[in-house]
C-alpha atoms as a PDB file:
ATOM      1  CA  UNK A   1      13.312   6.465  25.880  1.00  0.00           C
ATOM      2  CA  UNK A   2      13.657   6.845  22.233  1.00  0.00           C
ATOM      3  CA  UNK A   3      13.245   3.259  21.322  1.00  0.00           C
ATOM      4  CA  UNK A   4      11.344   2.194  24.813  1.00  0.00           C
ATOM      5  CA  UNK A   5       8.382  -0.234  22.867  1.00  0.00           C
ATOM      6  CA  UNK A   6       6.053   1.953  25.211  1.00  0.00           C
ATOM      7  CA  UNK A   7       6.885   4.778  22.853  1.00  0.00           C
ATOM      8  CA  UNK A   8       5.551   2.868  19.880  1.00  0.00           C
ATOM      9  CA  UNK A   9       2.365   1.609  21.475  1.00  0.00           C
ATOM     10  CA  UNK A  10       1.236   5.221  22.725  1.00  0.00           C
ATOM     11  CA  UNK A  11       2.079   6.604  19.008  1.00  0.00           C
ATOM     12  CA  UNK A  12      -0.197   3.986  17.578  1.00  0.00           C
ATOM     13  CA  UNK A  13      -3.293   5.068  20.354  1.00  0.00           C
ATOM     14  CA  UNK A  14      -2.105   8.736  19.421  1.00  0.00           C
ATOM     15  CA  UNK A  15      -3.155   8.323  16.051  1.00  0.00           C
ATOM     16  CA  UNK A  16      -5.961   6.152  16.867  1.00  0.00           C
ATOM     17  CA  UNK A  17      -7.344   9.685  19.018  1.00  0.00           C
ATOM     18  CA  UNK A  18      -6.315  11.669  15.840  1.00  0.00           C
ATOM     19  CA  UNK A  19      -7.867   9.419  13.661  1.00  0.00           C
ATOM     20  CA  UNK A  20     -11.251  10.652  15.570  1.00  0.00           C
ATOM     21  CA  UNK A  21     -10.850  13.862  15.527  1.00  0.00           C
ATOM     22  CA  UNK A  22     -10.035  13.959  12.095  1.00  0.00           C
ATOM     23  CA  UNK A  23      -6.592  15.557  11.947  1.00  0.00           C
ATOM     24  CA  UNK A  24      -5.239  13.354   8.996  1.00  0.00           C
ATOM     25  CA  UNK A  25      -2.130  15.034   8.767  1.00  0.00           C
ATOM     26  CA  UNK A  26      -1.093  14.207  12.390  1.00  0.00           C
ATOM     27  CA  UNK A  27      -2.803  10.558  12.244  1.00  0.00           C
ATOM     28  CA  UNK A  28      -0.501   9.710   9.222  1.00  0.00           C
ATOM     29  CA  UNK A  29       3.041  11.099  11.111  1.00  0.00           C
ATOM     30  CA  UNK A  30       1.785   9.247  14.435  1.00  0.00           C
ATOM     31  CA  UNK A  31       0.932   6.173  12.575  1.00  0.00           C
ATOM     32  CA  UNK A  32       3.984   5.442  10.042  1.00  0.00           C
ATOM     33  CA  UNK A  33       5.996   6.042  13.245  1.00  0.00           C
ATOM     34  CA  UNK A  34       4.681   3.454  15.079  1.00  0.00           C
ATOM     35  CA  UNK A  35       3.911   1.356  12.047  1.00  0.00           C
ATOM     36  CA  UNK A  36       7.148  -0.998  12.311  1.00  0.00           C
ATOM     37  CA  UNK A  37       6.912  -1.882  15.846  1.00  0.00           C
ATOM     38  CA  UNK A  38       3.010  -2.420  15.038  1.00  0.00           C
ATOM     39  CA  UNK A  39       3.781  -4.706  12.151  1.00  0.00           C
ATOM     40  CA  UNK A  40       6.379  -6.481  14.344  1.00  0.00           C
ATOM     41  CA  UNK A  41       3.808  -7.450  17.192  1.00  0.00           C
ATOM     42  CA  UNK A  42       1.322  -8.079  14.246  1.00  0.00           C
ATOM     43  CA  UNK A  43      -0.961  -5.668  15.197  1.00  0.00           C
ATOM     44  CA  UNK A  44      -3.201  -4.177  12.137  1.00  0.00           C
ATOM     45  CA  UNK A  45      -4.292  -0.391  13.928  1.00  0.00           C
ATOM     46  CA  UNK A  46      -1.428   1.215  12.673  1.00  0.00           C
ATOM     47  CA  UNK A  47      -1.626   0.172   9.069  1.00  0.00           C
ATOM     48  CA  UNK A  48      -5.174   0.363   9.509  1.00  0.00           C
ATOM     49  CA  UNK A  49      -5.649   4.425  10.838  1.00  0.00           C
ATOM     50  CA  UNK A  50      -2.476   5.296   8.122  1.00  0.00           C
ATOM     51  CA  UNK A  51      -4.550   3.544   5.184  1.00  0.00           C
ATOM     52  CA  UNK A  52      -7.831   5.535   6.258  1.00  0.00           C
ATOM     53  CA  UNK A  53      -6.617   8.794   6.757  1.00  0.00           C
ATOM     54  CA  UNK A  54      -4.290   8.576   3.690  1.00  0.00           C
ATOM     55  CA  UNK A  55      -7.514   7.754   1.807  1.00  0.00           C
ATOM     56  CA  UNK A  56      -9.397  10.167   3.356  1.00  0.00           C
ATOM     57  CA  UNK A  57      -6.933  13.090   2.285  1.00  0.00           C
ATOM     58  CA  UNK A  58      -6.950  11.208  -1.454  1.00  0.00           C
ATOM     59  CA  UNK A  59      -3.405   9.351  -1.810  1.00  0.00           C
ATOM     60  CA  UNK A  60      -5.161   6.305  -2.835  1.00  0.00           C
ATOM     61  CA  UNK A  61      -2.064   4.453  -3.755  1.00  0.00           C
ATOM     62  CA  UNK A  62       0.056   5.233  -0.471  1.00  0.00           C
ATOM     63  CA  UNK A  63      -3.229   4.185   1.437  1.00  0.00           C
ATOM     64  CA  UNK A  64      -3.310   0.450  -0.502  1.00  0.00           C
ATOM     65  CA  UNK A  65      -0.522  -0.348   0.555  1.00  0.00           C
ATOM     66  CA  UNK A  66      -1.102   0.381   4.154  1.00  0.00           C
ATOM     67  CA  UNK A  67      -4.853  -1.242   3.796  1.00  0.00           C
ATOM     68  CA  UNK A  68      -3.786  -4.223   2.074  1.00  0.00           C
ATOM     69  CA  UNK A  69      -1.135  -4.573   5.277  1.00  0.00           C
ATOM     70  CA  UNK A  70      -4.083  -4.430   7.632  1.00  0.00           C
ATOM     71  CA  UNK A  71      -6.149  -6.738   5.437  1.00  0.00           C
ATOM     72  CA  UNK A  72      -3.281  -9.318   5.596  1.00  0.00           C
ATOM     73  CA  UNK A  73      -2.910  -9.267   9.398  1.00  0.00           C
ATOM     74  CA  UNK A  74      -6.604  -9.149  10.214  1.00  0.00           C
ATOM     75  CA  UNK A  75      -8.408 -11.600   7.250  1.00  0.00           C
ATOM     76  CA  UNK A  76     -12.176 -11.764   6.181  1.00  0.00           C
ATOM     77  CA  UNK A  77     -12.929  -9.020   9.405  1.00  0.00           C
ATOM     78  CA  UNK A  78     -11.069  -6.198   7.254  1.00  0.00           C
ATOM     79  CA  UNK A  79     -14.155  -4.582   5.986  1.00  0.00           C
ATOM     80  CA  UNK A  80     -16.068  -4.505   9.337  1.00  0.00           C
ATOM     81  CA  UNK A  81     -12.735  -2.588  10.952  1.00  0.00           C
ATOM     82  CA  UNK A  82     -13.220   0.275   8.251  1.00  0.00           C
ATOM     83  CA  UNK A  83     -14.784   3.105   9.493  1.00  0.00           C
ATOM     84  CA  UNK A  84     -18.559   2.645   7.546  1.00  0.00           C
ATOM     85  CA  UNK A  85     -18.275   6.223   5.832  1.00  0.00           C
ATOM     86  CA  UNK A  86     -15.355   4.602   3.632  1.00  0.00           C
ATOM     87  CA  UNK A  87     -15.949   1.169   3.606  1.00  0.00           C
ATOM     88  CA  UNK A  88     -17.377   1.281   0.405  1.00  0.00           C
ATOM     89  CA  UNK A  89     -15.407   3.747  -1.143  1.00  0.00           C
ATOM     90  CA  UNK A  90     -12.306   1.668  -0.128  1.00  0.00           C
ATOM     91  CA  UNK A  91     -13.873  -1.855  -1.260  1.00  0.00           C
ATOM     92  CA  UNK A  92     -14.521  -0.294  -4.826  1.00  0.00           C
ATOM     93  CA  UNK A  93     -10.342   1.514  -5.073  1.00  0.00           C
ATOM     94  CA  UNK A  94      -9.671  -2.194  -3.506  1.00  0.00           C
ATOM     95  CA  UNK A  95     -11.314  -4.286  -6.021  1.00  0.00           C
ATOM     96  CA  UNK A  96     -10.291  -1.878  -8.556  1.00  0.00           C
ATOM     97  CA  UNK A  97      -6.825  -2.343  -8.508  1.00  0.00           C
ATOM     98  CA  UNK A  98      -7.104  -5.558  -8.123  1.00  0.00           C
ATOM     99  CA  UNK A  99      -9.168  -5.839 -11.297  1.00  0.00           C
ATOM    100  CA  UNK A 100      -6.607  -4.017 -12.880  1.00  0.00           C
END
């Protein structure tokens, strides 16, 4: 069952749930596991919980690159799938670097 797609699509719920209950560490391990298969079906929540909690433990650069994934697969709605405690705080390192 190592490479069963199944396996992918429960690691990407897993770190949805650890997402929640704000255990960063395992969100981020969940999440870049099941990040490629994610990417392959085009679906953003991997990308999306990995570039979160990374930002939420302070690796601002590793989580831009995951965020700007997300942003690519899922357009002008990015902002309004941000959990609201960080949208701002992600818009602003966003805009930032793209300033820059």
């Amino acid at each position: 069952m190592d490479e069963d797609e199944i396996r992918y699509w429960l690691r990407s719920g897993l770190a949805e749930a650890l997402y929640q209950l704000g255990d960063d560490d395992a969100c981020i391990a969940a999440a870049r596991e099941a990040r490629a298969w994610c990417l392959q079906q085009q679906t953003p929540l991997a990308s999306l919980l990995l570039g979160q909690s990374l930002f939420r433990r302070g690796h601002a650069e590793a989580a831009l690159d995951a965020l700007r994934e997300a942003q690519s697969m899922i357009g002008s709605r990015f902002f309004e799938a941000i959990d609201s405690e960080h949208r701002d705080g992600i818009a602003q390192l966003m805009a930032q670097t793209r300033a820059a």
